[in-house]
C-alpha atoms as a PDB file:
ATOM      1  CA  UNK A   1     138.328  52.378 132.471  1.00  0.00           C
ATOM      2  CA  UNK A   2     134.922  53.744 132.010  1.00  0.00           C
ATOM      3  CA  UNK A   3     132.470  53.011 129.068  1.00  0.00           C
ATOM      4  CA  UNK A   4     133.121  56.136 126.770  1.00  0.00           C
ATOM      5  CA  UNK A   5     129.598  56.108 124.615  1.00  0.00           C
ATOM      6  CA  UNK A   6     130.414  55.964 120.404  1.00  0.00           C
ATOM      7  CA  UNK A   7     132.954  58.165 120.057  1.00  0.00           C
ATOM      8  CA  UNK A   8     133.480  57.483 116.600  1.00  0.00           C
ATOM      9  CA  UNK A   9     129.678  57.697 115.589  1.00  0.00           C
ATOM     10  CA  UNK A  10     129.755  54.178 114.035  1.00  0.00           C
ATOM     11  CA  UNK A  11     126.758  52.293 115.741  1.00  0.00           C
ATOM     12  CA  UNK A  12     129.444  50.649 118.378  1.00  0.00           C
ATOM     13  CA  UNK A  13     129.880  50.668 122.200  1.00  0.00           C
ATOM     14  CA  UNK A  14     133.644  52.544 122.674  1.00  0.00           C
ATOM     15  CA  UNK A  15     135.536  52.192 125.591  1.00  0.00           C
ATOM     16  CA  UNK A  16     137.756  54.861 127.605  1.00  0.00           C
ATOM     17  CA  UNK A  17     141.110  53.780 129.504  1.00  0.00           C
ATOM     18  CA  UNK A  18     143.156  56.188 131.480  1.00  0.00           C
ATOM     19  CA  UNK A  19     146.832  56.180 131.902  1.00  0.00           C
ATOM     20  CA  UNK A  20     147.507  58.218 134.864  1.00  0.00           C
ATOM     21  CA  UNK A  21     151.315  59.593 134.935  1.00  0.00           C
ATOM     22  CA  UNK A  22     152.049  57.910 131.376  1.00  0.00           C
ATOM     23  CA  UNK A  23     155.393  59.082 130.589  1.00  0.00           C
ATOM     24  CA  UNK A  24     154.905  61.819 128.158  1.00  0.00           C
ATOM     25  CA  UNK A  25     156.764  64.383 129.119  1.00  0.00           C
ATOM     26  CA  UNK A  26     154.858  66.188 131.847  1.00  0.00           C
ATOM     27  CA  UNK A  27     153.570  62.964 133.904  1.00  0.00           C
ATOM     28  CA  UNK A  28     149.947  64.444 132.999  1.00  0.00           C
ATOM     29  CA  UNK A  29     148.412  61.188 132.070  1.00  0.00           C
ATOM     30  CA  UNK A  30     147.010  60.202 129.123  1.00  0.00           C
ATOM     31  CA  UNK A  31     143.527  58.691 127.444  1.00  0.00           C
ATOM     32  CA  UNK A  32     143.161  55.692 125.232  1.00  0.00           C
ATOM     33  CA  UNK A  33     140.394  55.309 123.925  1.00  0.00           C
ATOM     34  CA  UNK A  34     139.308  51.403 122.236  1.00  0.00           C
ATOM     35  CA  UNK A  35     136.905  51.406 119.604  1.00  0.00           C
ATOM     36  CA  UNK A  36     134.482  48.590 119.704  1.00  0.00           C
ATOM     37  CA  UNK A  37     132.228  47.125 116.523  1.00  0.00           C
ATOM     38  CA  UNK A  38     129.147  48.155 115.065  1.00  0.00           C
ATOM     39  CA  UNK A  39     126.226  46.047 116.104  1.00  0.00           C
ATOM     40  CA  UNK A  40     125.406  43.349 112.773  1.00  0.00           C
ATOM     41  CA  UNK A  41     122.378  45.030 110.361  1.00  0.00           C
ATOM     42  CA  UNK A  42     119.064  43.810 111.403  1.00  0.00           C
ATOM     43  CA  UNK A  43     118.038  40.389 109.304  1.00  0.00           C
ATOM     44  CA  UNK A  44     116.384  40.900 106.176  1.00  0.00           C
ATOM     45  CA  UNK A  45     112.549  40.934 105.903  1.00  0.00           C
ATOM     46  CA  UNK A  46     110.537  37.881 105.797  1.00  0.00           C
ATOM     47  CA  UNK A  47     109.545  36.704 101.911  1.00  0.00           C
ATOM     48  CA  UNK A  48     106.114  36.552 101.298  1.00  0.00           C
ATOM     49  CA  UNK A  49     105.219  33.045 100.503  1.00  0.00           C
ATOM     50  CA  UNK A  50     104.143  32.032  96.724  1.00  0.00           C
ATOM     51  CA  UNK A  51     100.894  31.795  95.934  1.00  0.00           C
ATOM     52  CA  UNK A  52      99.851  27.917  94.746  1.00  0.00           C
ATOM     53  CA  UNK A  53      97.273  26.872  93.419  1.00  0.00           C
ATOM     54  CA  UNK A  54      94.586  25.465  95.269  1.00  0.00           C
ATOM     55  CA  UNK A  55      92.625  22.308  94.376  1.00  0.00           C
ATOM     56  CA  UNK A  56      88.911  22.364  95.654  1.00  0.00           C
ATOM     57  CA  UNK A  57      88.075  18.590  96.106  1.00  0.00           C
ATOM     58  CA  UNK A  58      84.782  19.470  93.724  1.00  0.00           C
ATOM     59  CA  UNK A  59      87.275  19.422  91.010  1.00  0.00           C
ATOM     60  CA  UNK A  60      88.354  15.770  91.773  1.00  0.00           C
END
């Protein structure tokens, strides 16, 4: 088992298992490979904050 890079180019961490002797015929072996997920999208930006309107005490 060995950490196989993205194999699939999708953003994601893959993994690699090997099968040594699986039975397919010429006891060669044989690679699996698991494909893990794409890390989430980063969060949106902050929103600005509205603009209010400010009361100077003068206008009290």
């Amino acid at each position: 088992m060995s950490a196989a890079g993205d194999v699939n180019s999708d953003g994601g961490a893959d993994l690699l298992i090997g099968a040594f002797g699986a039975p397919d015929g010429s006891f060669s072996g044989a690679s699996y490979v698991v494909f893990g997920e794409p890390p989430p999208p980063p969060p949106p930006p902050p929103t600005p904050p509205t603009p209010t309107r400010c009361v100077s005490p003068l206008q009290l």
